[in-house]
Protein backbone atom coordinates (compact mmCIF):
# COMPACT_ATOMS: atom_id res chain seq x y z
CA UNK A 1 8.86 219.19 145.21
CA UNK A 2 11.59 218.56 143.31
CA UNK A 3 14.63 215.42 143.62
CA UNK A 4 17.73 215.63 143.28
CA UNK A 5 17.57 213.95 139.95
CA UNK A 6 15.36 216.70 138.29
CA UNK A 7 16.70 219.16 135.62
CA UNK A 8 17.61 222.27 137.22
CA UNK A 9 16.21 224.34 134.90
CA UNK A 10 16.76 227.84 136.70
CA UNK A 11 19.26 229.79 137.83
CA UNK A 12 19.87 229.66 141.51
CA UNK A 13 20.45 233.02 142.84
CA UNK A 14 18.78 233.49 146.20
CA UNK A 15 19.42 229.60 147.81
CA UNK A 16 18.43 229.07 151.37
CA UNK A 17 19.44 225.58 153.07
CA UNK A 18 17.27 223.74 155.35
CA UNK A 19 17.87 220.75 158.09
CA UNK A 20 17.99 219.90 161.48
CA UNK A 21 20.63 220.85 163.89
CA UNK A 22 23.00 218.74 163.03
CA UNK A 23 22.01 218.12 159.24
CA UNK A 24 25.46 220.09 157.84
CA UNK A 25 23.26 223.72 156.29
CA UNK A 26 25.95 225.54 157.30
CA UNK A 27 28.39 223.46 155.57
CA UNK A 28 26.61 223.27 152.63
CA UNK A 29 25.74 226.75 152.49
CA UNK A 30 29.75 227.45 152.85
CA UNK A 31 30.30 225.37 149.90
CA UNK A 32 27.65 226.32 147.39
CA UNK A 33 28.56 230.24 147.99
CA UNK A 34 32.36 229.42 147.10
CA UNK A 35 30.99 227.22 144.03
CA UNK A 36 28.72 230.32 142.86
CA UNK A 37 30.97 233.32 144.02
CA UNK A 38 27.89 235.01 145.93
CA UNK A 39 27.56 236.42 149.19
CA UNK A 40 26.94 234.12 152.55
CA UNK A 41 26.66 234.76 155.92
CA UNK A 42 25.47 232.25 158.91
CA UNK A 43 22.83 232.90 159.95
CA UNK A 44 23.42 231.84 163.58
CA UNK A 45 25.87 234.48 164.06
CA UNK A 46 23.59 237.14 162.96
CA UNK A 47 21.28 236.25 165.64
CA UNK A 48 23.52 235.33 168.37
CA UNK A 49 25.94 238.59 170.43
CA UNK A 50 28.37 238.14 173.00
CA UNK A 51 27.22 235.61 175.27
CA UNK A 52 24.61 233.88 173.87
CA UNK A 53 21.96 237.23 173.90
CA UNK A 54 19.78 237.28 171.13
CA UNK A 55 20.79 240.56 169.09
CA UNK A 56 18.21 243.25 168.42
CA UNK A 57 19.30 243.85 164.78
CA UNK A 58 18.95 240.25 164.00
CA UNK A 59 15.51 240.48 161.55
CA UNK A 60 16.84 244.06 160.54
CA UNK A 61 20.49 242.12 159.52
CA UNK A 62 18.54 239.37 158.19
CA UNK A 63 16.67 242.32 155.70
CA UNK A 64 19.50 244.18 154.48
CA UNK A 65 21.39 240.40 153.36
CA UNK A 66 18.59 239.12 151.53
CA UNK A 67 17.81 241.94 149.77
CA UNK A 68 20.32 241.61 147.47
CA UNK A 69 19.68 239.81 144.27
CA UNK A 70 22.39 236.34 145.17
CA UNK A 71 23.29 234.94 148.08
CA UNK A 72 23.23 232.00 150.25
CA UNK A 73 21.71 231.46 153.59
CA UNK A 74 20.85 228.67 156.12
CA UNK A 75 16.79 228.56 156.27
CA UNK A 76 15.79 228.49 160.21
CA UNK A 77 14.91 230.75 163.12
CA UNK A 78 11.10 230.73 162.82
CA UNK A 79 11.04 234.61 162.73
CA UNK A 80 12.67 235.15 159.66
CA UNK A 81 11.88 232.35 157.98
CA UNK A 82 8.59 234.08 156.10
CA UNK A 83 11.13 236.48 155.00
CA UNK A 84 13.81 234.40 153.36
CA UNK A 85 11.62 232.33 151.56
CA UNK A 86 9.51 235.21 150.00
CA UNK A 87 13.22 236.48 148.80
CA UNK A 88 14.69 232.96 148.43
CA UNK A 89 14.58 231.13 144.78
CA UNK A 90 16.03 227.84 145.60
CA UNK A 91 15.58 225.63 148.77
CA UNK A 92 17.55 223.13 149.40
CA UNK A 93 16.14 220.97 152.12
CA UNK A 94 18.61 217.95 153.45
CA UNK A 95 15.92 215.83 155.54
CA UNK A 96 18.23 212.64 156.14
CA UNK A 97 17.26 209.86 158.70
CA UNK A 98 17.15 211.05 162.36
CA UNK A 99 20.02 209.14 163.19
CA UNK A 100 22.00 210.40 160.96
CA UNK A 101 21.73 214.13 161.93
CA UNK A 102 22.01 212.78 165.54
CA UNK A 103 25.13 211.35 165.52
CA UNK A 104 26.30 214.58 163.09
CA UNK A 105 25.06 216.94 165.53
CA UNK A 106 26.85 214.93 169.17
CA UNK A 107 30.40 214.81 167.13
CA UNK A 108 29.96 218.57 166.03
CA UNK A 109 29.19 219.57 169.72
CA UNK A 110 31.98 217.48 171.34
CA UNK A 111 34.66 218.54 168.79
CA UNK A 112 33.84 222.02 169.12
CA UNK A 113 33.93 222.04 172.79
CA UNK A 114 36.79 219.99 173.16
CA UNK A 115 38.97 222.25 170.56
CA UNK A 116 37.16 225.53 172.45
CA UNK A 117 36.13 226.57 168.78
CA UNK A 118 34.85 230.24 168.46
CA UNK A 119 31.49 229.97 166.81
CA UNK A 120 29.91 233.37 166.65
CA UNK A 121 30.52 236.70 168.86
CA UNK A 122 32.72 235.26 171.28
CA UNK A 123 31.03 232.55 171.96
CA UNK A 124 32.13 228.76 172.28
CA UNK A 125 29.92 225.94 172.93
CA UNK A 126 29.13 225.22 177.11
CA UNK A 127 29.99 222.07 179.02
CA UNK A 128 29.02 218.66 177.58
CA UNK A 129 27.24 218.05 181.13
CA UNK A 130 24.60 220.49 179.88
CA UNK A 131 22.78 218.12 178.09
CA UNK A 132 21.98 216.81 181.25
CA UNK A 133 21.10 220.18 183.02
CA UNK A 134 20.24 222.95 180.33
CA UNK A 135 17.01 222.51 178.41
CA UNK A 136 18.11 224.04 175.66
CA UNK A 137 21.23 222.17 175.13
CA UNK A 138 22.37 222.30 171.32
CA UNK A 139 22.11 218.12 171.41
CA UNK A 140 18.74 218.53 172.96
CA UNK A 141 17.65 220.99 171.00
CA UNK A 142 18.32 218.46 168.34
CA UNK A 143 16.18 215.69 169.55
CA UNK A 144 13.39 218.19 170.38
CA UNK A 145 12.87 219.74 167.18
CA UNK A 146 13.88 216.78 164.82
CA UNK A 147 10.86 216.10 163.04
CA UNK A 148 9.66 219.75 162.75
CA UNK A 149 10.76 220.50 159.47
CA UNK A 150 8.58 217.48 158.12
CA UNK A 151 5.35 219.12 157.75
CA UNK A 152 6.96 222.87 157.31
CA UNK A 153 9.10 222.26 154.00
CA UNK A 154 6.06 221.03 151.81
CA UNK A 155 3.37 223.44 152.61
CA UNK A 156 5.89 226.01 151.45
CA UNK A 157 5.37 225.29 147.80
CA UNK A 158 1.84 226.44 148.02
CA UNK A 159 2.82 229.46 150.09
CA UNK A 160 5.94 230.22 147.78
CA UNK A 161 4.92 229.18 144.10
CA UNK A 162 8.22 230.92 142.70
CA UNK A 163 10.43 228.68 144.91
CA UNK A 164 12.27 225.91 143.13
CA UNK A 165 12.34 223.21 146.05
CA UNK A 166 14.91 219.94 146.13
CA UNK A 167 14.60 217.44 148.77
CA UNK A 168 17.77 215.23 149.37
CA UNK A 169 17.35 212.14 151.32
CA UNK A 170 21.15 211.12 151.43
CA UNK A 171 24.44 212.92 151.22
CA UNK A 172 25.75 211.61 148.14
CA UNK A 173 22.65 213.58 146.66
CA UNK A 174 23.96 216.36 147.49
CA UNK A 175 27.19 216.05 145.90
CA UNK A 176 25.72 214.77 142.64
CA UNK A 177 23.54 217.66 142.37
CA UNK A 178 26.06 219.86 142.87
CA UNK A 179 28.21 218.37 140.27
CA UNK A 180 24.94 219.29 137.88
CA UNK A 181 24.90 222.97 139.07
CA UNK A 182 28.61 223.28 138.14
């Protein structure tokens, strides 16, 4: 596994983003597809329709993106993970403190529901009180599923010996290592 600090000695091409909910992929992803002119989409609103239903074409969407030969994607949804790393070159995993991607991940939710942002398809986020009610609140969701990545990321290496993967620990990583890329 690589650090930030390591030469990049390849060409990123095919870069998937990994994190929490909460740990700013989407963000990221934005950013380095701007920086590199290549294709993006997020990957949340491939997989969500109108009100919150799954769509059908998601893994089918999912296909037809990464087959091309650059882009940038966020690296989650368990069922189409296999398939984005097989395709992906670069990883980029941003595994920052719990905390951290916590207190990210309650600011995003309230801002978005207070400013009744559209995410994807129509849909906005539901009522803050659902933390309390829904079990799959985003914030919940969050503390569930914080760790997960942990023992996930590594073992990929083995699986994926083509894939060039960076760890970052702390933002300011991040933006040093993209200052490199440029």
């Amino acid at each position: 596994m690589l650090t930030p600090q390591d030469p990049i000695t390849w060409t990123p091409r095919r870069i998937a983003v990994a994190g929490t909910s909460g740990a700013g992929k989407s963000t990221l992803a934005d950013r380095l597809a701007e920086m590199l002119d290549c294709p993006r989409v997020e990957l949340d609103s491939l997989y969500h329709g109108e009100g919150w239903v799954p769509r059908e074409s998601f893994t089918d969407d999912v296909d037809a993106f990464t087959a091309g030969q650059r882009w940038v994607i966020e690296h989650q949804y368990r069922e189409v993970r296999p398939l984005i790393t097989a395709r992906a070159d670069t990883l980029l995993w941003l595994d920052w403190p719990d905390w951290f991607t916590l207190q990210r991940l309650v600011r995003r939710t309230v801002r978005r529901r207070l400013t009744g942002e559209e995410l994807w398809n129509g849909n906005r986020e539901g009522p803050l009180s659902g933390f309390f009610t829904d079990q799959n609140h985003i914030i919940r969701w969050g503390i569930r599923t914080r760790s997960r990545l942990r023992p996930v990321i590594p073992a990929l290496e083995e699986q994926y010996p083509h894939l060039q993967v960076v760890r970052f620990r702390r933002p300011r990583e991040v933006e040093a290592w993209l200052a490199r890329l440029r």
